[in-house]
C-alpha atoms as a PDB file:
ATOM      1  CA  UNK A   1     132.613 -44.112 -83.103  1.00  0.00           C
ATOM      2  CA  UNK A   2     130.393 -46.444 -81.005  1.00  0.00           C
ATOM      3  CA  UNK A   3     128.039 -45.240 -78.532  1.00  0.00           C
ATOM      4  CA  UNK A   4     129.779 -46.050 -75.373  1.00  0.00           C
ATOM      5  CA  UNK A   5     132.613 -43.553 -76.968  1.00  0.00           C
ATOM      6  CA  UNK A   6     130.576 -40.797 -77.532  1.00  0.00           C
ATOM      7  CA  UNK A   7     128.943 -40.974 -74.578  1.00  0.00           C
ATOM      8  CA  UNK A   8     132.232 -41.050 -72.605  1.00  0.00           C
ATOM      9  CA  UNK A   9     133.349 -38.502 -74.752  1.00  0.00           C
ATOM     10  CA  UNK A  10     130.231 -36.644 -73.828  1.00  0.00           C
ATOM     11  CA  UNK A  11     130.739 -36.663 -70.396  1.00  0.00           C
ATOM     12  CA  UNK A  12     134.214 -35.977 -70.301  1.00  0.00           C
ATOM     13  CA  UNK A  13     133.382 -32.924 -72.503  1.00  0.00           C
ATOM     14  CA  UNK A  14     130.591 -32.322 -69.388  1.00  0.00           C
ATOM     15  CA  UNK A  15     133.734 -32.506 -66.527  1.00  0.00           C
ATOM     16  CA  UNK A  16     135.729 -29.568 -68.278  1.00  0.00           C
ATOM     17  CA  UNK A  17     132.549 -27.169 -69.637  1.00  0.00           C
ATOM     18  CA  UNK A  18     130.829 -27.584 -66.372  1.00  0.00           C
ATOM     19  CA  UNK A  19     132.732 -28.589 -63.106  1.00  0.00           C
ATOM     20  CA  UNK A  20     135.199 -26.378 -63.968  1.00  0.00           C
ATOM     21  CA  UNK A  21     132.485 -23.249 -63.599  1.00  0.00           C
ATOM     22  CA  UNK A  22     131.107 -24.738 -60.190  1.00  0.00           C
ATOM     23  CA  UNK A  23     132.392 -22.799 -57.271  1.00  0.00           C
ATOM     24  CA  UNK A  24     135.343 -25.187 -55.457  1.00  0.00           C
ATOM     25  CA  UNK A  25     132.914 -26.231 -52.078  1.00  0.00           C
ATOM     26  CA  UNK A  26     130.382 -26.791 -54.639  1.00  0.00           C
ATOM     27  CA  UNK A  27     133.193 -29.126 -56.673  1.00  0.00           C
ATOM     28  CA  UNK A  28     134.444 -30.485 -53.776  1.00  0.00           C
ATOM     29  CA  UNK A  29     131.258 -31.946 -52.506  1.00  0.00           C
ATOM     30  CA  UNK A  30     129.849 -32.940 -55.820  1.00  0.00           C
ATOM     31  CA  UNK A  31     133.577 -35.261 -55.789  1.00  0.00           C
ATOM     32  CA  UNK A  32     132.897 -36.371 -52.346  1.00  0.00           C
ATOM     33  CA  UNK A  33     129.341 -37.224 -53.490  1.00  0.00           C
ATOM     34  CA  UNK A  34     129.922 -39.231 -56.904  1.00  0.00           C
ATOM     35  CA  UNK A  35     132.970 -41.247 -55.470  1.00  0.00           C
ATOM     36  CA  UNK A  36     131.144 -42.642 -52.380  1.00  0.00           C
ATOM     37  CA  UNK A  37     127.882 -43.540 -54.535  1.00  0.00           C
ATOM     38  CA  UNK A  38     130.792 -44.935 -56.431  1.00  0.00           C
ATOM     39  CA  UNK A  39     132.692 -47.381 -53.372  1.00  0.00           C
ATOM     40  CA  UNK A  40     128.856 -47.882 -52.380  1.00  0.00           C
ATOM     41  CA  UNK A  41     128.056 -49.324 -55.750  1.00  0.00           C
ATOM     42  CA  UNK A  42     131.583 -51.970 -55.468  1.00  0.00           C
ATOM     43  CA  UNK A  43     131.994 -52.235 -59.035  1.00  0.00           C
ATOM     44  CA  UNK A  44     135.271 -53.848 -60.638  1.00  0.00           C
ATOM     45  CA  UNK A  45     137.248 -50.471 -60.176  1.00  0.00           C
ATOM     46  CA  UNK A  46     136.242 -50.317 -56.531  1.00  0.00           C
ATOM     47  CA  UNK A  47     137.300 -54.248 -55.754  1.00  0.00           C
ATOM     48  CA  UNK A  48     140.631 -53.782 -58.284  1.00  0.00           C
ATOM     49  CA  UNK A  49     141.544 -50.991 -55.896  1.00  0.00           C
ATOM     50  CA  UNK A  50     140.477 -52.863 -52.650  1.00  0.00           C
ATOM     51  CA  UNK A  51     142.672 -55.723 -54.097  1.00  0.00           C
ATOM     52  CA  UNK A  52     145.691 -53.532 -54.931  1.00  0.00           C
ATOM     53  CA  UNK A  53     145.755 -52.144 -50.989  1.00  0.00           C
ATOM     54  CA  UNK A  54     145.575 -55.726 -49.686  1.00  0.00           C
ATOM     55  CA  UNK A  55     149.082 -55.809 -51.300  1.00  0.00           C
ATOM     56  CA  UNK A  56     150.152 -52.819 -49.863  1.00  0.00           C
ATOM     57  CA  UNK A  57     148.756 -52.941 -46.375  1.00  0.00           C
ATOM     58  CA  UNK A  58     148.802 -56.502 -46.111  1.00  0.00           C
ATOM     59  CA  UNK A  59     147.546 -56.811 -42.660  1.00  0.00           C
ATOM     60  CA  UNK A  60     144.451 -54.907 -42.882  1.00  0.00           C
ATOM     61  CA  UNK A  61     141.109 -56.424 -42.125  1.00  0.00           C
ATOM     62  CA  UNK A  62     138.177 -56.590 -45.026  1.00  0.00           C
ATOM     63  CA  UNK A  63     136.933 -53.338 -43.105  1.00  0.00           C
ATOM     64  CA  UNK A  64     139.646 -51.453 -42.680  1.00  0.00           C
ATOM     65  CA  UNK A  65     140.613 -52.071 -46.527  1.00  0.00           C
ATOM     66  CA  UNK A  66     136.399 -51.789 -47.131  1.00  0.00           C
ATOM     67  CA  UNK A  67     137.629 -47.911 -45.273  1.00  0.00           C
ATOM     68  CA  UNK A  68     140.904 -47.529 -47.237  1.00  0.00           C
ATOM     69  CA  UNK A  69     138.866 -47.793 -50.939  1.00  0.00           C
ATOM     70  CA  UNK A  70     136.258 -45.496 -49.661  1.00  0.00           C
ATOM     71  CA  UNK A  71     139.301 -42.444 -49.121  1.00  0.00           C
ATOM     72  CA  UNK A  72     140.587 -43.844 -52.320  1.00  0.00           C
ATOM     73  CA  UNK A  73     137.858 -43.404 -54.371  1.00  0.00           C
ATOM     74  CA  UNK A  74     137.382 -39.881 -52.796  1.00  0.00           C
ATOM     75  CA  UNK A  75     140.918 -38.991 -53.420  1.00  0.00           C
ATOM     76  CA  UNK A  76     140.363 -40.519 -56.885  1.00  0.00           C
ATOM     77  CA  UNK A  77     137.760 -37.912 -57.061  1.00  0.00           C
ATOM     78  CA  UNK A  78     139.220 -35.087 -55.707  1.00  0.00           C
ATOM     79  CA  UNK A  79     142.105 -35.626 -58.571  1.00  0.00           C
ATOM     80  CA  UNK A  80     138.974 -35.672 -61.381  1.00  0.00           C
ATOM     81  CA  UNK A  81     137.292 -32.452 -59.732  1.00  0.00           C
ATOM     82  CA  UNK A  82     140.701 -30.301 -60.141  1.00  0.00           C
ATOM     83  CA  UNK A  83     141.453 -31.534 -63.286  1.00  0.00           C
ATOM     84  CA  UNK A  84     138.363 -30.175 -64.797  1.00  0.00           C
ATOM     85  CA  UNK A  85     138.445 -26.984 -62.517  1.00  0.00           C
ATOM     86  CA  UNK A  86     142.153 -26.635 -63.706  1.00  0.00           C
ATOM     87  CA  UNK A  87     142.298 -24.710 -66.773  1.00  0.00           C
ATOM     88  CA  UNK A  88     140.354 -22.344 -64.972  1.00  0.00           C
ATOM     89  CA  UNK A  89     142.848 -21.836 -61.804  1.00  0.00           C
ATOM     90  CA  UNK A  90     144.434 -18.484 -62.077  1.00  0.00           C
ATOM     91  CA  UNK A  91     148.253 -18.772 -62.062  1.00  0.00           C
ATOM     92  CA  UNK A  92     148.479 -17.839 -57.897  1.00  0.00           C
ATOM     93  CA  UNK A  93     146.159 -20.708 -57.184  1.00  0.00           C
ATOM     94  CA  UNK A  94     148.009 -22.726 -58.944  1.00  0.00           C
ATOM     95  CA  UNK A  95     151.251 -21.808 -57.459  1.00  0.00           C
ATOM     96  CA  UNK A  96     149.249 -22.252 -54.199  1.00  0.00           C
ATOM     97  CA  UNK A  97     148.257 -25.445 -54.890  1.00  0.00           C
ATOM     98  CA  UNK A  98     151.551 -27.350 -54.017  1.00  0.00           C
ATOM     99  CA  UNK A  99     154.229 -27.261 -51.783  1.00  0.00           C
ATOM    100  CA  UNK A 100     157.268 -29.295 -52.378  1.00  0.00           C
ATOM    101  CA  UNK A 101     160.038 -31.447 -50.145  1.00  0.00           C
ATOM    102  CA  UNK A 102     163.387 -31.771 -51.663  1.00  0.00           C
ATOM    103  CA  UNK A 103     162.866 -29.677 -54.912  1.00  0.00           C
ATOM    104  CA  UNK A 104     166.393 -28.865 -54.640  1.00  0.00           C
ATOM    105  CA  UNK A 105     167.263 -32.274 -56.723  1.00  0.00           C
ATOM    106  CA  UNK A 106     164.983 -30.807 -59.846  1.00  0.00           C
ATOM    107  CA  UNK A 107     166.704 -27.498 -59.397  1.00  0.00           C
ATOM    108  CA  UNK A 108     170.150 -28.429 -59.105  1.00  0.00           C
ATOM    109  CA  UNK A 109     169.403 -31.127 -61.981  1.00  0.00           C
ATOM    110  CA  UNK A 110     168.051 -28.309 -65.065  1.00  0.00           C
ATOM    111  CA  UNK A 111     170.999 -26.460 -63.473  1.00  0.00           C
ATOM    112  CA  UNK A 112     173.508 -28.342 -64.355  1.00  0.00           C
ATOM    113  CA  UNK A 113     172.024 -28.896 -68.033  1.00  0.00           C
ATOM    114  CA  UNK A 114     171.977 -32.363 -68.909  1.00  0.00           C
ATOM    115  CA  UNK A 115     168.180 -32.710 -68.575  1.00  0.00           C
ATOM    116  CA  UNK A 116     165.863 -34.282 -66.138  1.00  0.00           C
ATOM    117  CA  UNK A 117     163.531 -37.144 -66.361  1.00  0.00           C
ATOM    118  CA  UNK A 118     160.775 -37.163 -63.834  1.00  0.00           C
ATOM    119  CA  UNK A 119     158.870 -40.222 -62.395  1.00  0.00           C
ATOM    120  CA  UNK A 120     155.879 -40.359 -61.016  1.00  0.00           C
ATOM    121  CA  UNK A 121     153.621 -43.074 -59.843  1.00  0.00           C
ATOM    122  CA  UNK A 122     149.740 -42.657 -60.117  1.00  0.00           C
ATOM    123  CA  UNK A 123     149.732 -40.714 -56.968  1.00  0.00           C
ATOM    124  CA  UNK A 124     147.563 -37.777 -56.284  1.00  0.00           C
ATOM    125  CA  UNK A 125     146.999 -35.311 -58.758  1.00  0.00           C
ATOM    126  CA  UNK A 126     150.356 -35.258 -61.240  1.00  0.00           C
ATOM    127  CA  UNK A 127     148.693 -32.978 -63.694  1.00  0.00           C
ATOM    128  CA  UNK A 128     148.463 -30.194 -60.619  1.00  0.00           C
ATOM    129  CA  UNK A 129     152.105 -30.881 -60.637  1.00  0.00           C
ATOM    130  CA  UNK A 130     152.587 -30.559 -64.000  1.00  0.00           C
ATOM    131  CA  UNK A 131     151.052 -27.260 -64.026  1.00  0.00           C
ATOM    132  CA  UNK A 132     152.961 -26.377 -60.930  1.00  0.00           C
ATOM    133  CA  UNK A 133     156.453 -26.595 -62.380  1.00  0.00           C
ATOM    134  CA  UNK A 134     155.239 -24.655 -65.684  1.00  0.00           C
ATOM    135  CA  UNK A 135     153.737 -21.948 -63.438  1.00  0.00           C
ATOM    136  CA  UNK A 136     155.684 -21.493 -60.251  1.00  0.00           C
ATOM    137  CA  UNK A 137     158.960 -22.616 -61.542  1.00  0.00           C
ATOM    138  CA  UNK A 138     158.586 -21.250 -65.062  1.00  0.00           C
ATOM    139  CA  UNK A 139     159.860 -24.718 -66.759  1.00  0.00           C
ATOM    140  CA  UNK A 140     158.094 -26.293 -69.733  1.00  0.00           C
ATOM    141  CA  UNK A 141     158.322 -29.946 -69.944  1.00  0.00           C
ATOM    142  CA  UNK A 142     157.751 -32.932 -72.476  1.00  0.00           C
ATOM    143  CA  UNK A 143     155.395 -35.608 -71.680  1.00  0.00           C
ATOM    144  CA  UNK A 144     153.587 -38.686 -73.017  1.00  0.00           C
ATOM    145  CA  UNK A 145     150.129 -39.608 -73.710  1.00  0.00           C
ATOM    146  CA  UNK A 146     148.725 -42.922 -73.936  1.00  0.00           C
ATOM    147  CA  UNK A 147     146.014 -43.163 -77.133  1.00  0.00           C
ATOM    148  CA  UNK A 148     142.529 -43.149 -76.196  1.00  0.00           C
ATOM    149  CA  UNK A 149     139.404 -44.342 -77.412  1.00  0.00           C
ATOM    150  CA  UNK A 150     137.362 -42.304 -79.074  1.00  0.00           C
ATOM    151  CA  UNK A 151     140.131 -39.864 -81.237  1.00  0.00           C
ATOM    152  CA  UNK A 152     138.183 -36.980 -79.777  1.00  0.00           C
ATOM    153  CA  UNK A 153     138.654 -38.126 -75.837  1.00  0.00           C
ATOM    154  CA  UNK A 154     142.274 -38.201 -76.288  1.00  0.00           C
ATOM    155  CA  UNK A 155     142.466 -35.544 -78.942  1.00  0.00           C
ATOM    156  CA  UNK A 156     140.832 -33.877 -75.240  1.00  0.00           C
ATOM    157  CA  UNK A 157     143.627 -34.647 -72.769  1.00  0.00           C
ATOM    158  CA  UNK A 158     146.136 -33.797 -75.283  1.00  0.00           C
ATOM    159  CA  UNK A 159     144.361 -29.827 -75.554  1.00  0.00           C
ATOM    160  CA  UNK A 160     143.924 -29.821 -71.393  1.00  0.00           C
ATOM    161  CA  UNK A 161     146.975 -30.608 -70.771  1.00  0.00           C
ATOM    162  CA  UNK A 162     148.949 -28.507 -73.639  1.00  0.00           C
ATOM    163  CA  UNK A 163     146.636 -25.810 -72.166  1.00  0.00           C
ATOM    164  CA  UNK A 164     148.544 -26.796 -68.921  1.00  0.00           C
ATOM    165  CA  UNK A 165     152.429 -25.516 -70.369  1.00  0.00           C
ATOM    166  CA  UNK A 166     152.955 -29.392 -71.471  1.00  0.00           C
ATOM    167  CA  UNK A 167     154.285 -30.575 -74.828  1.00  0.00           C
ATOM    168  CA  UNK A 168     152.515 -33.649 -74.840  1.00  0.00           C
ATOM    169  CA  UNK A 169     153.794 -36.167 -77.296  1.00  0.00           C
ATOM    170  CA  UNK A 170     151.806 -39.675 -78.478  1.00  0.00           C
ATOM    171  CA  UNK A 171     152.638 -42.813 -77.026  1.00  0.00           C
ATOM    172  CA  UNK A 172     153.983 -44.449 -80.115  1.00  0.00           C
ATOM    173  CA  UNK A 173     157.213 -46.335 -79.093  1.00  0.00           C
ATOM    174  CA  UNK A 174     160.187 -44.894 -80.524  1.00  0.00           C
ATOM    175  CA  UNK A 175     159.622 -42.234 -82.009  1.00  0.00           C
ATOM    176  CA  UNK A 176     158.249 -40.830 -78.792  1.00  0.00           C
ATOM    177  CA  UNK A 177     161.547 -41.935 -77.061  1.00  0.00           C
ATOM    178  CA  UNK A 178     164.084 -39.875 -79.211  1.00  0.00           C
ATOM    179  CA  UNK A 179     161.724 -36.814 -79.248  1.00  0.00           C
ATOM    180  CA  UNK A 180     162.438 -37.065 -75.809  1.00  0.00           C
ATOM    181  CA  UNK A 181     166.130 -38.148 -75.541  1.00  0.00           C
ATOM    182  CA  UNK A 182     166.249 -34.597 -77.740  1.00  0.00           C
ATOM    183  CA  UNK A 183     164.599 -32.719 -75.479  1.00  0.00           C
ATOM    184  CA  UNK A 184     166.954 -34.204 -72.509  1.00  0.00           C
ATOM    185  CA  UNK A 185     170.143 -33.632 -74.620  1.00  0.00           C
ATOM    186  CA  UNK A 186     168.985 -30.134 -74.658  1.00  0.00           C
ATOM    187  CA  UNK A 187     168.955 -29.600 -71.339  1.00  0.00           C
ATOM    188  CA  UNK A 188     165.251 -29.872 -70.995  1.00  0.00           C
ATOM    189  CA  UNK A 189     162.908 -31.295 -67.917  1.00  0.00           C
ATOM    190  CA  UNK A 190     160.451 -34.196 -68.971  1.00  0.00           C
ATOM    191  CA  UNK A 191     157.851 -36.059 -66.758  1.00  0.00           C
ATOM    192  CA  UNK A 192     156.492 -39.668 -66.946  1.00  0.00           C
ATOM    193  CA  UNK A 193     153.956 -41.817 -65.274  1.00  0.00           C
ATOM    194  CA  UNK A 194     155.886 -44.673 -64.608  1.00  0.00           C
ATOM    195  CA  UNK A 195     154.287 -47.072 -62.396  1.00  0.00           C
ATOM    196  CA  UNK A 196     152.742 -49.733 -64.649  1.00  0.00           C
ATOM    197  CA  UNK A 197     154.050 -50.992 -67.796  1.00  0.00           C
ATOM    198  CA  UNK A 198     152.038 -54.587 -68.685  1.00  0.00           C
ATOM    199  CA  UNK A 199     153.765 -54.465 -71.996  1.00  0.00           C
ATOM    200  CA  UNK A 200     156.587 -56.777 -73.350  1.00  0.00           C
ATOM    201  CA  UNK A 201     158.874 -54.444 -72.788  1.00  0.00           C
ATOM    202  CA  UNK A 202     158.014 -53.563 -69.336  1.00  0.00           C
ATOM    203  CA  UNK A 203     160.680 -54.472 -66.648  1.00  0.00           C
ATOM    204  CA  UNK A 204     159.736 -56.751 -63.791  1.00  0.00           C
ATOM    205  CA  UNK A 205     160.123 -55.270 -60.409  1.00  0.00           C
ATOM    206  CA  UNK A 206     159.514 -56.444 -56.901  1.00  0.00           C
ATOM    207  CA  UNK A 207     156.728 -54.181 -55.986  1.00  0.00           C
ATOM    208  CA  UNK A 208     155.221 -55.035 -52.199  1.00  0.00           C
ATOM    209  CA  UNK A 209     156.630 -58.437 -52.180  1.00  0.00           C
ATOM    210  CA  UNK A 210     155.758 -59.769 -55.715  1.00  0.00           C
ATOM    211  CA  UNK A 211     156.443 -59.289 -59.429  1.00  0.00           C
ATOM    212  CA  UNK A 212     155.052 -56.339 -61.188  1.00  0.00           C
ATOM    213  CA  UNK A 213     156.057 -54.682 -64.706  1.00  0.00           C
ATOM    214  CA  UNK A 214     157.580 -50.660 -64.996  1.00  0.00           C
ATOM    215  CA  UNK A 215     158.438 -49.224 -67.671  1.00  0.00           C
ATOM    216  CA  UNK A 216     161.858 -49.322 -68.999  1.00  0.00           C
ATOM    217  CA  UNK A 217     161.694 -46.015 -70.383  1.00  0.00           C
ATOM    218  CA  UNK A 218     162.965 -43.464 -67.498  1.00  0.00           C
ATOM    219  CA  UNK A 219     166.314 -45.939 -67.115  1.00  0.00           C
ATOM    220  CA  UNK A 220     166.564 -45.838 -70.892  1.00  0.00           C
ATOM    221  CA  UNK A 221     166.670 -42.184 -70.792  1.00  0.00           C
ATOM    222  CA  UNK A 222     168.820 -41.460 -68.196  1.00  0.00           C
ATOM    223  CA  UNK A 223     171.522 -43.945 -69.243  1.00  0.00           C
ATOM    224  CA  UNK A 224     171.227 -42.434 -72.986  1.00  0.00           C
ATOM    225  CA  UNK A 225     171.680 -39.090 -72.567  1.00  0.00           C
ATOM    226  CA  UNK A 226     173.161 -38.465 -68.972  1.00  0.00           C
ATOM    227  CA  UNK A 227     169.908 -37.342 -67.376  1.00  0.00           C
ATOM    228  CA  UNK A 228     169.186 -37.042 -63.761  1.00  0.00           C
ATOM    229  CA  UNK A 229     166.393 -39.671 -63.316  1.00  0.00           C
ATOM    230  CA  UNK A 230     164.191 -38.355 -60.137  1.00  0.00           C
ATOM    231  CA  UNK A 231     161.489 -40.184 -58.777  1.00  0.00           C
ATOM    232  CA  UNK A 232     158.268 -38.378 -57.713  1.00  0.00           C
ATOM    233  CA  UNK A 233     155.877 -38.685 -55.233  1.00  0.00           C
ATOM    234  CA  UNK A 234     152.880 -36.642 -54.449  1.00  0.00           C
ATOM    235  CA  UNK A 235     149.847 -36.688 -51.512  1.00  0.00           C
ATOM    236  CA  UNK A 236     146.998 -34.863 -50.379  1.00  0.00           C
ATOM    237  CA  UNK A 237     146.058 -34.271 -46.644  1.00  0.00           C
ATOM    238  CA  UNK A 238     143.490 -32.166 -44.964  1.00  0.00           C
ATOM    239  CA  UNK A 239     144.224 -28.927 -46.697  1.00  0.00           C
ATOM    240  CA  UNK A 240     143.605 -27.776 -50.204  1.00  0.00           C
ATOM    241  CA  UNK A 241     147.462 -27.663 -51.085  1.00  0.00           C
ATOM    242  CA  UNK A 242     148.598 -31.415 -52.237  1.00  0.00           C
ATOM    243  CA  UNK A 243     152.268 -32.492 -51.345  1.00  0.00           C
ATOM    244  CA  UNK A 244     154.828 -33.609 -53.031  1.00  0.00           C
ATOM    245  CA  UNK A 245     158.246 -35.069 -52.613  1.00  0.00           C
ATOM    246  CA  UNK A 246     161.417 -35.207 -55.166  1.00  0.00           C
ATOM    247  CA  UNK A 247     163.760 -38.147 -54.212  1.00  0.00           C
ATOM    248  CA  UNK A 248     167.274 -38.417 -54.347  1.00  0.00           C
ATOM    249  CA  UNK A 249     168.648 -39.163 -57.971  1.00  0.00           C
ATOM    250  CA  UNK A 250     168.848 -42.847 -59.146  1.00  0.00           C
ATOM    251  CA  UNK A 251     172.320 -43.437 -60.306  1.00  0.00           C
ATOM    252  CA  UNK A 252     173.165 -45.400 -63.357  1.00  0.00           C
ATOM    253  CA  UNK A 253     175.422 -48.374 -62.185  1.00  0.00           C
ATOM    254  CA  UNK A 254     178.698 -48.310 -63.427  1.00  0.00           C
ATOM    255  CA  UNK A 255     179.056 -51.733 -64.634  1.00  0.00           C
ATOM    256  CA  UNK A 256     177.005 -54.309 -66.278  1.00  0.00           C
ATOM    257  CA  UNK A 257     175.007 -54.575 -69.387  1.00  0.00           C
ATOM    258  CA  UNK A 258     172.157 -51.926 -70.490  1.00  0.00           C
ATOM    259  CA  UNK A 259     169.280 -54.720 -69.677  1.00  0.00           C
ATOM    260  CA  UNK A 260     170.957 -55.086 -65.978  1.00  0.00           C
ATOM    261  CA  UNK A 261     171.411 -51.295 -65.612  1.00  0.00           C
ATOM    262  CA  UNK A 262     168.264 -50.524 -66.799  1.00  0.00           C
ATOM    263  CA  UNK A 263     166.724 -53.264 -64.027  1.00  0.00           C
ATOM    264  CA  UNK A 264     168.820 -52.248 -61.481  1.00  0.00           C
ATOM    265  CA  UNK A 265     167.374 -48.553 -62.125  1.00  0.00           C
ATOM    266  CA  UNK A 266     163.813 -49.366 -62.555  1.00  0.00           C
ATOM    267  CA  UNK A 267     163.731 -51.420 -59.423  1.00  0.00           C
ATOM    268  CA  UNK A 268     165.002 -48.667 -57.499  1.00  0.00           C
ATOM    269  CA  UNK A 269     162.143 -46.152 -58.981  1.00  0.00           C
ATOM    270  CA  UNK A 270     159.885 -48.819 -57.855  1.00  0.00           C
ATOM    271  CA  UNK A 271     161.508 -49.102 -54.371  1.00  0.00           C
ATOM    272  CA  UNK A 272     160.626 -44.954 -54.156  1.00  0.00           C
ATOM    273  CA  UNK A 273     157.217 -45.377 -55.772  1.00  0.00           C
ATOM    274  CA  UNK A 274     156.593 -47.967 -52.675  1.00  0.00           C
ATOM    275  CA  UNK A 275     157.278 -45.447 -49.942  1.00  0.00           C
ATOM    276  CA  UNK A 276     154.937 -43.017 -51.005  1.00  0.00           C
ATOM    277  CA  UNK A 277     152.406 -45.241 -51.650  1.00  0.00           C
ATOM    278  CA  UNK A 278     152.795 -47.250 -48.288  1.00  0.00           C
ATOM    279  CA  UNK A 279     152.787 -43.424 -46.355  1.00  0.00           C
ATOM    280  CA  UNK A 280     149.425 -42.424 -48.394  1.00  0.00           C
ATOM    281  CA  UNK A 281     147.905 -45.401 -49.874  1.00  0.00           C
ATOM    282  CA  UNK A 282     144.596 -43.722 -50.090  1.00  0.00           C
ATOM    283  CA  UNK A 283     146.002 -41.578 -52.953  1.00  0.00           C
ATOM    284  CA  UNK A 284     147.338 -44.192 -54.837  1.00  0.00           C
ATOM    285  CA  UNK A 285     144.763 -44.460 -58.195  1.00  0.00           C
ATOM    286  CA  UNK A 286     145.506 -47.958 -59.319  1.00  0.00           C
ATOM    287  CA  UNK A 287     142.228 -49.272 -60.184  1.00  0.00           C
ATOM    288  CA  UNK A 288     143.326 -51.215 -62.802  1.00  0.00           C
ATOM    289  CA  UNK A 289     145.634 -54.517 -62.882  1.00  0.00           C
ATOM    290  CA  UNK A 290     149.130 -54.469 -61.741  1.00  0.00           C
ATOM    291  CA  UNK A 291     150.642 -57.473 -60.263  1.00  0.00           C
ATOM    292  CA  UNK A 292     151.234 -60.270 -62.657  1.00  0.00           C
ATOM    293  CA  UNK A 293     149.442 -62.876 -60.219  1.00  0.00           C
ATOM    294  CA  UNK A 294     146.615 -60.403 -61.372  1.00  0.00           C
ATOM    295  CA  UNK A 295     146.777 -61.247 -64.732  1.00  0.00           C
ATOM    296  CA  UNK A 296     145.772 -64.573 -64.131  1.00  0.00           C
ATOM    297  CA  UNK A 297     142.227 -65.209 -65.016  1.00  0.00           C
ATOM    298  CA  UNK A 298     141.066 -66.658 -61.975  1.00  0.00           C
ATOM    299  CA  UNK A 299     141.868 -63.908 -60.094  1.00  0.00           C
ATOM    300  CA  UNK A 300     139.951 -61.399 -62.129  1.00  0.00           C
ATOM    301  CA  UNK A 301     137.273 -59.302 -60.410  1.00  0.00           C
ATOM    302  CA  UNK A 302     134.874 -58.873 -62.875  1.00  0.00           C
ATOM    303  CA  UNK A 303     134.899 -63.036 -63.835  1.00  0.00           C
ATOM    304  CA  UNK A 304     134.020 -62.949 -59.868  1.00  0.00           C
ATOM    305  CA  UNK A 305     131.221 -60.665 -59.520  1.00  0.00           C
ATOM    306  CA  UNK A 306     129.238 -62.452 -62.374  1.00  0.00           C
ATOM    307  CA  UNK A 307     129.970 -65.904 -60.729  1.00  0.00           C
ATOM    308  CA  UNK A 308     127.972 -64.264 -57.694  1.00  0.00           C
ATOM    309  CA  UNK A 309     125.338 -62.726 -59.272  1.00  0.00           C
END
C-alpha cells in the first residue's frame, strides 16, 4: 500500500470514528466549513463540477455557475457528513430522514413479485436512501460496489454499507450481473448508481444535448428477468429531511433487437436522470468526467490549471 492510500484510508477511517460522534450542528457546520475552503481552493474537482453545470444550465454566467459549485460542493458535503454520522442514526431518524413522491411504483413493483431494479443518478445522498427502504419499508436490497484503492478503503464501504441492511456485491462484470438477475427472479428489490458508465460497454445517451455513456446494466436486467426498471431521483432543500422521487416504470419495447431495447431503455433512464438534475443541479455530485467531449485531452482541467500556473 502506498502512502497516499493509507493516508486516504486514514482519513476515511477519521470520517466514520469521529464525525459520526460530533453532535449534527456541530457536523453540519464542520461540512459547510471544509466544502467552501474546498470551492475557495478551485481545485480540479471544483472546475470538473463547474464544467459539468455549464452543460446543464447552459445559460448561466461564470458567477452564477462560480455560485452553483459553491452549493454543490456544500451539498457534496452535506452527503459526506451523513454518511459518516449514519451508522449511528437510530432507526426513527432514519425513517425521518426522507420523504418520498410516487413510492407507489416501488410498492406496487415488489408486490407483484418479479423484482425491481432501482436507478439512481449521483444525486443527493443515495446511501440515506438505501438505508431508508431497509428501515422504513423493511426491504433488503442487492447492490454493487465499485473496487477501491487501498483493499482496506473499499473493504470500508463494503462494512458501512452492509451495516446499512445492503448486500453489497463486487463490481466484477458478470458474475455480479447473475447474482443479481437471481436476486430479481426471486422477487427481490436491487439498487444501482447508474449515471456514468465510461466503459466499453457503456451505452451512449444524449445527456443535456451531447453524448454521454450509462450503463447498460439496469436495461439488461429488466429485459432478462421481467423486472420493473424505476428510475430514482433524490434532493435536499432547506430542511434536514432529503427528497426523493420514484418515476414511472421504463417499459421494455416490444420489438427490436436486445442492443436497440437496451438503448432505447437506457436513454429513457437518462431522460429521468436529466429532470432531477436540471430541478436541483446543486445536488448533482459529478465531479468527475462525463461527457465524451470531456474525454478529450484538451479539454482536461487539470492539463489547464498547470498551463496557468
Amino acid at each position: 500500500m502506498s502512502a497516499r492510500e493509507r493516508l486516504t484510508d486514514a482519513l476515511y477511517g477519521a470520517g466514520w470514528g469521529t464525525v459520526r460522534k460530533l453532535p449534527e450542528p456541530v457536523a453540519v457546520r464542520l461540512g459547510r466549513t471544509i466544502a467552501d475552503l474546498a470551492w475557495k481552493r478551485r481545485g480540479t474537482g471544483v472546475r470538473r463540477l463547474e464544467a459539468n453545470y455549464a452543460r446543464v444550465v447552459p445559460g448561466a454566467s461564470p458567477e452564477q455557475l462560480a455560485e452553483l459549485s459553491r452549493a454543490g460542493m456544500r451539498s457534496y458535503l452535506r452527503y459526506w457528513m451523513e454518511s459518516f454520522r449514519l451508522p449511528a442514526w437510530s432507526a426513527e431518524r432514519i425513517r425521518t430522514g426522507l420523504d418520498v413522491k410516487e413510492l407507489h411504483h416501488l410498492t406496487d413493483g415488489m408486490a407483484a413479485g418479479k423484482g425491481v431494479v432501482l436507478a439512481l443518478p449521483h444525486l443527493a445522498n443515495w446511501d440515506l436512501a438505501g438505508a431508508w427502504v431497509t428501515t422504513a419499508l423493511g426491504i433488503p436490497f442487492t447492490t454493487v460496489a465499485e473496487r477501491l484503492k487501498p483493499e482496506t478503503l473499499y473493504d470500508r464501504f463494503v462494512a458501512y454499507r452492509e451495516g446499512l441492511g445492503m448486500e453489497v456485491l463486487p463490481h466484477n462484470g458478470g458474475a455480479a450481473f447473475g447474482a443479481l438477475a437471481r436476486r430479481l427472479r426471486g422477487g427481490g428489490l436491487v439498487c444501482l448508481v447508474a449515471d456514468r458508465d465510461l466503459s466499453a460497454s457503456g451505452v451512449e445517451v444524449d445527456f443535456f444535448g451531447e453524448t454521454a455513456r450509462m450503463p447498460a446494466g439496469p436495461a439488461l436486467l429488466a429485459q432478462q428477468t421481467g423486472a420493473r426498471l424505476l428510475p430514482v431521483t433524490l434532493w435536499y432543500d432547506d430542511s434536514p429531511v432529503m427528497r426523493g422521487r420514484v418515476h414511472p416504470p421504463v417499459e421494455v419495447p416490444a420489438s427490436g433487437t436486445r442492443a436497440e431495447r437496451t438503448s432505447v431503455m437506457t436513454q429513457a433512464l437518462a431522460d429521468a436522470f436529466a429532470t432531477g438534475i436540471a430541478e436541483h443541479p446543486e445536488d448533482w455530485h459529478m465531479l468527475q468526467r462525463l461527457w465524451l467531449a470531456d474525454l478529450d485531452p484538451a479539454r482536461d482541467p487539470e492539463k489547464d490549471r498547470k498551463g496557468a500556473s
